[in-house]
Protein backbone atom coordinates (compact mmCIF):
# COMPACT_ATOMS: atom_id res chain seq x y z
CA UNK A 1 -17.58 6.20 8.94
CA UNK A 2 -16.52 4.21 11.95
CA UNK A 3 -13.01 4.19 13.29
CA UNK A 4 -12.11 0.77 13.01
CA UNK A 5 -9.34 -1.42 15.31
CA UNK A 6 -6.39 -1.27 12.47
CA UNK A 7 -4.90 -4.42 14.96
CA UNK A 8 -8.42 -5.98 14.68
CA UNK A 9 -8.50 -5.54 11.21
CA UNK A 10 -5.40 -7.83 10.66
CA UNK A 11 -5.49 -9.95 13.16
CA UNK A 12 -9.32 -11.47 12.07
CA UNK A 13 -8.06 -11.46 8.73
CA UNK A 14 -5.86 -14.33 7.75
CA UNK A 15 -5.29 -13.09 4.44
CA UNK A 16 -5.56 -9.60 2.92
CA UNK A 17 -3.22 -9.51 0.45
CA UNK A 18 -1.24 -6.27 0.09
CA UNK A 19 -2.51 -3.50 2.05
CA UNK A 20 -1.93 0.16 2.22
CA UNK A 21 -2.56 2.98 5.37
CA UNK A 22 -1.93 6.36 4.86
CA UNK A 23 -2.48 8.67 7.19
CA UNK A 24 -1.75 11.54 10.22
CA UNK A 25 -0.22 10.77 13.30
CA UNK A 26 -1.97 11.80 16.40
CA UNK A 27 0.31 15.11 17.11
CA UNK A 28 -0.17 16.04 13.75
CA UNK A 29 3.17 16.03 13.18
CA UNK A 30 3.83 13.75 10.76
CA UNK A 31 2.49 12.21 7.42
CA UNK A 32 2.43 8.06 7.93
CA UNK A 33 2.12 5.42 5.11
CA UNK A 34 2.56 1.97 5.43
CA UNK A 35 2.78 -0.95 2.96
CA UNK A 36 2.84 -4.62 3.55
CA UNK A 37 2.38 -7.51 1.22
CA UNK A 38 1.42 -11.52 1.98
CA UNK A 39 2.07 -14.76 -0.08
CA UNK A 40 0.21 -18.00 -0.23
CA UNK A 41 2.60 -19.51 -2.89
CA UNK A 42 6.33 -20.25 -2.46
CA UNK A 43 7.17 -17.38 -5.34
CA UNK A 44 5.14 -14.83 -3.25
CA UNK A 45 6.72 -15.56 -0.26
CA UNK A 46 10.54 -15.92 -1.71
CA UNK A 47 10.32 -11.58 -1.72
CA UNK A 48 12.08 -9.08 0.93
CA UNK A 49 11.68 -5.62 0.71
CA UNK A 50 15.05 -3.62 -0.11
CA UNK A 51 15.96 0.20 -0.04
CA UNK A 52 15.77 1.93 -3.49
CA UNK A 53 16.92 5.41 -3.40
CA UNK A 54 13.89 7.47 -1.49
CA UNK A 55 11.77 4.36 -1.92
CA UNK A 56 11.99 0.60 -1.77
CA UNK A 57 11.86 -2.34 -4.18
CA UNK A 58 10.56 -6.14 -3.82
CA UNK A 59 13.48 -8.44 -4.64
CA UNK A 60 14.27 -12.58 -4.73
CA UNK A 61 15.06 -13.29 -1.05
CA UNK A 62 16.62 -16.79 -3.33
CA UNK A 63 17.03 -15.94 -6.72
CA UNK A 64 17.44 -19.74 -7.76
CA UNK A 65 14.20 -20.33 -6.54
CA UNK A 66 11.99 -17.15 -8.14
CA UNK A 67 9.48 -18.66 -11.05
CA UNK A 68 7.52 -15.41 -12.15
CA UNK A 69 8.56 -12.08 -11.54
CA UNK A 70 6.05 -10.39 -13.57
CA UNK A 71 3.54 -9.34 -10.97
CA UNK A 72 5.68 -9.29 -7.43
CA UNK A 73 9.08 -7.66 -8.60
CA UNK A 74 8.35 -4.13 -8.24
CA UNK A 75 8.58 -1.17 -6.33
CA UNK A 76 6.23 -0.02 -4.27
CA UNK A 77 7.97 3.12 -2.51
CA UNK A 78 8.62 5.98 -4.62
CA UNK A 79 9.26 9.96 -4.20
CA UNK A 80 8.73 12.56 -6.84
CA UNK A 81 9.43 15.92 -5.22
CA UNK A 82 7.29 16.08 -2.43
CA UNK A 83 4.70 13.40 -3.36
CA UNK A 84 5.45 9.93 -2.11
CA UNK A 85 3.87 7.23 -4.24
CA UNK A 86 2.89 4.18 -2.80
CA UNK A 87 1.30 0.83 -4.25
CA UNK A 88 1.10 -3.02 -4.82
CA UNK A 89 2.70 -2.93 -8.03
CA UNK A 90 4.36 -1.62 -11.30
CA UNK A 91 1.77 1.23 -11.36
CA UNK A 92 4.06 3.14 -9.29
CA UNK A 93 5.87 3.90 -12.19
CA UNK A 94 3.06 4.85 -14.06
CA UNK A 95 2.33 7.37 -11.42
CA UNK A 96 5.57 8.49 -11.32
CA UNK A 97 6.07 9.38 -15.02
CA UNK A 98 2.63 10.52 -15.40
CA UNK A 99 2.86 13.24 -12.61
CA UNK A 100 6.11 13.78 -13.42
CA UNK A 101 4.54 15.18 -17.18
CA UNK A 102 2.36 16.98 -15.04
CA UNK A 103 -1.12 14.32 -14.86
CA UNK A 104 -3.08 14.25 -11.81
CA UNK A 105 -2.56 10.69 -9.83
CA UNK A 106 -6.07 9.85 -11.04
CA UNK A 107 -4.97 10.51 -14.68
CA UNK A 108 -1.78 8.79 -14.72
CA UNK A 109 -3.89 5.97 -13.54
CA UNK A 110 -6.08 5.65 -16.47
CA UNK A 111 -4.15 3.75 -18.61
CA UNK A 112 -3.75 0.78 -15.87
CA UNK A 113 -6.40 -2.34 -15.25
CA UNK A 114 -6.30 -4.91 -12.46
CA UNK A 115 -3.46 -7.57 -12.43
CA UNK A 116 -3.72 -9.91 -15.27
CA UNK A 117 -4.51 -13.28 -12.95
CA UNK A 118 -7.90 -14.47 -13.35
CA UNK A 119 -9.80 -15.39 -11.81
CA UNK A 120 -8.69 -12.98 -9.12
CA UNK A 121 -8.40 -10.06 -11.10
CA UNK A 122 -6.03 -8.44 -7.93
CA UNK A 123 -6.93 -4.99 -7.51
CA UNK A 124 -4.53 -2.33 -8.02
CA UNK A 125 -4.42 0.02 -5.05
CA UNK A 126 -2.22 2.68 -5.00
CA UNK A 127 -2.24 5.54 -3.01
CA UNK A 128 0.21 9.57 -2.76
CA UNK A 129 1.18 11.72 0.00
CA UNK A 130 1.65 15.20 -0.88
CA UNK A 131 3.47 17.41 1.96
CA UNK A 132 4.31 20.36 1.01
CA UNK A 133 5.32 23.90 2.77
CA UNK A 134 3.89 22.40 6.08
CA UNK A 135 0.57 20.90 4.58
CA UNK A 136 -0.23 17.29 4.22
CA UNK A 137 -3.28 15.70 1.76
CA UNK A 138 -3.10 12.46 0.52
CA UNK A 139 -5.05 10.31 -2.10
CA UNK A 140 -5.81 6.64 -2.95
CA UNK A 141 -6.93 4.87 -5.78
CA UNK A 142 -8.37 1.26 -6.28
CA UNK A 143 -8.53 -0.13 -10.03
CA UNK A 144 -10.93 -3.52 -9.71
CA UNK A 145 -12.69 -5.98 -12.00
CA UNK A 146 -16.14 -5.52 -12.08
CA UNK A 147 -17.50 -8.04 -9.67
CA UNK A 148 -15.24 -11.21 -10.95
CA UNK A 149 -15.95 -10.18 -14.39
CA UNK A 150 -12.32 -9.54 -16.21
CA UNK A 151 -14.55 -7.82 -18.92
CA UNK A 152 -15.04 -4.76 -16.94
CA UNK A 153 -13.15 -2.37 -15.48
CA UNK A 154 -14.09 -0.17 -12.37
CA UNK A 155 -12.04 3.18 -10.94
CA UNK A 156 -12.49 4.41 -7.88
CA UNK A 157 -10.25 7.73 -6.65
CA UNK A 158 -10.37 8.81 -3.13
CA UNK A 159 -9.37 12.12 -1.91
CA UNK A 160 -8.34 13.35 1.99
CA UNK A 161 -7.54 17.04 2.21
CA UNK A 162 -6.12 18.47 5.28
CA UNK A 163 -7.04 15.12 6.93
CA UNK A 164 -7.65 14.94 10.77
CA UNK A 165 -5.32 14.18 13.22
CA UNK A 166 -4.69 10.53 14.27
CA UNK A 167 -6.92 9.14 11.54
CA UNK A 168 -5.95 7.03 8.64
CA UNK A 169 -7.43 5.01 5.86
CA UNK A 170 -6.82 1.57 4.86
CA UNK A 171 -7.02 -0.25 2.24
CA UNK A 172 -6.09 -3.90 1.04
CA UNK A 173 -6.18 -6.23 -2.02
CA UNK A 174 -8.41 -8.84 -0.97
CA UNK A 175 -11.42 -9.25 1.68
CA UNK A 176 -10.45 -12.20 3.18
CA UNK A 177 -9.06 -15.55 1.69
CA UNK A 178 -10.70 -17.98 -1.30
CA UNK A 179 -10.78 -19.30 -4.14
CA UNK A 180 -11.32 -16.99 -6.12
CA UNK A 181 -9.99 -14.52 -4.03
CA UNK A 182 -12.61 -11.54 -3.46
CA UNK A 183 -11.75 -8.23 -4.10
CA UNK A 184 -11.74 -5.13 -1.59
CA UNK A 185 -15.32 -3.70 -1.33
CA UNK A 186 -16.16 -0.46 -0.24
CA UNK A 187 -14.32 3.08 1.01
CA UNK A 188 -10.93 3.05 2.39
CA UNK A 189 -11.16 2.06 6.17
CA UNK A 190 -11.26 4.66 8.44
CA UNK A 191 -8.31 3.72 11.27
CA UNK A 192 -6.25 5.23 13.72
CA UNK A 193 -2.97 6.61 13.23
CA UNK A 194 -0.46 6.84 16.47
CA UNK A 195 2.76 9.03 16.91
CA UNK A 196 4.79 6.35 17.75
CA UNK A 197 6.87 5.04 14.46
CA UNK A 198 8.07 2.08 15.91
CA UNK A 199 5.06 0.61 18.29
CA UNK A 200 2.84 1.00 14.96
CA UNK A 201 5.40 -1.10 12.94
CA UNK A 202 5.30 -3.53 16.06
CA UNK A 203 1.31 -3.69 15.74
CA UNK A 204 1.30 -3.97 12.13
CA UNK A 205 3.69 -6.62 11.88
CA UNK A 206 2.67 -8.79 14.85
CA UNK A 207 -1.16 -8.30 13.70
CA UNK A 208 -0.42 -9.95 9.82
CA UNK A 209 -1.02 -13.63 9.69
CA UNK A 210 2.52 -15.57 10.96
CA UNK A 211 2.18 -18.24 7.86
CA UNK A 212 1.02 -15.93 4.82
CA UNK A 213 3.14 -12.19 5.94
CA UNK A 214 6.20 -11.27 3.98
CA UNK A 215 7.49 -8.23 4.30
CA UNK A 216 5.88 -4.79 5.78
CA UNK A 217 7.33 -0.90 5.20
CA UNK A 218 6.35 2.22 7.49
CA UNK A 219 7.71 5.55 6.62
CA UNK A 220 6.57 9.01 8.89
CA UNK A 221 7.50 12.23 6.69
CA UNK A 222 7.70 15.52 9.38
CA UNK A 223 5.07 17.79 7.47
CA UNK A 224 6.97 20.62 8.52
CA UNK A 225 10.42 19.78 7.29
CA UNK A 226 9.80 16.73 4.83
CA UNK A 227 12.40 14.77 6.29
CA UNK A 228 11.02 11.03 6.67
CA UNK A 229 12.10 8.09 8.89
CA UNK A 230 11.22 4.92 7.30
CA UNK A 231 11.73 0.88 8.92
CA UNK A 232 11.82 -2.71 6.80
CA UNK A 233 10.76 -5.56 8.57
CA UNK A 234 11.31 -8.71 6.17
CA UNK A 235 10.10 -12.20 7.45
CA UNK A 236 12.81 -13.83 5.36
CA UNK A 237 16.47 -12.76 6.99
């Protein structure tokens, strides 16, 4: 696959929804993730992303002004062991207490659909870093409607062992803006991954659409130790 412009990406997309990179920095040092999440509606955009232990959590930036919590309260950041779970919604959970009975990430994943908001159907896209005695894989999933059609149900598992260098995938909830809202086609995108923790949160963040971002999370774990340095950048301060 083509390396794609991860700035490009964002920047000629006004809205992807929530979006997910995981990846290996160019040194090979370190394993990278990054989350972000965008709102077109006043609930979706009243969120800020808040420390949570290991992980992080979506919160109320206004709690007297929060409608529906059901689908954008979560969190999306959270560590079992040496596995770092990362998604765009309550499904980390399942993750997390289905691998922590000892179920793949695929299988722990079974028992979840796509959001409940047709006609969108949202995707669920989810993705885990393992690092472990100075090895790095990671995997993503994506858990769609078929086509629009809230009948159907299709699961799609992607797995990176010992992946390169400086190269990342990416994935995100929606192909561009609509109505319906069109969900993400194809393979994880294959993008580039620098060493540099804070210029990457820089792109990231100045790349998302100004009116629809909300909040964006970057995390680099040192394969060799574990130990992670992580940065919140909230558009609501």
């Amino acid at each position: 696959m083509k390396t794609l412009s991860l700035k490009e990406e964002l920047t000629n997309n006004a809205y992807p929804g929530r979006g997910i990179v995981i990846g290996k920095s160019a040194n090979g040092k370190y394993a990278v993730t990054a989350y972000f999440i965008m709102g077109r509606s006043s609930n979706s955009r009243n969120r800020v992303f808040v420390e949570d232990g290991q992980g992080i959590r979506t919160e109320a930036f206004d709690p007297s002004k929060l409608e529906d919590p059901s689908l954008i309260i979560y969190a999306p950041i959270r560590v079992l062991g040496n596995k770092t779970i990362v998604t765009n919604g309550d499904q980390t959970d399942t993750a997390f207490d289905g691998m922590a009975e000892g179920k793949s990430f695929e299988q722990s994943l079974r028992v979840r659909r796509y959001e409940p908001d047709g006609p969108n159907y949202t995707p669920r896209i989810s993705g885990v870093l393992l690092v472990e005695e100075g090895t790095f894989h990671y995997a993503m999933s994506i858990l769609k409607s078929n086509n629009g059609d809230g009948d159907g149900d299709n699961r799609y598992t992607f797995t990176y062992e010992n992946p390169k260098a400086g190269e990342g995938r990416f994935i995100h909830t929606y192909m561009h803006d609509g109505n319906p809202l069109p969900s993400f086609e194809g393979e994880p995108k294959v993008v580039e991954i620098p060493d540099d923790m804070e210029a990457f949160t820089e792109m990231l963040w100045n790349s998302l659409n100004e009116d629809n971002k909300v909040s964006l999370f970057v995390r680099y774990i040192d394969i060799a130790t574990g130990e992670y340095t992580s940065k919140i950048v909230n558009k609501n301060q």
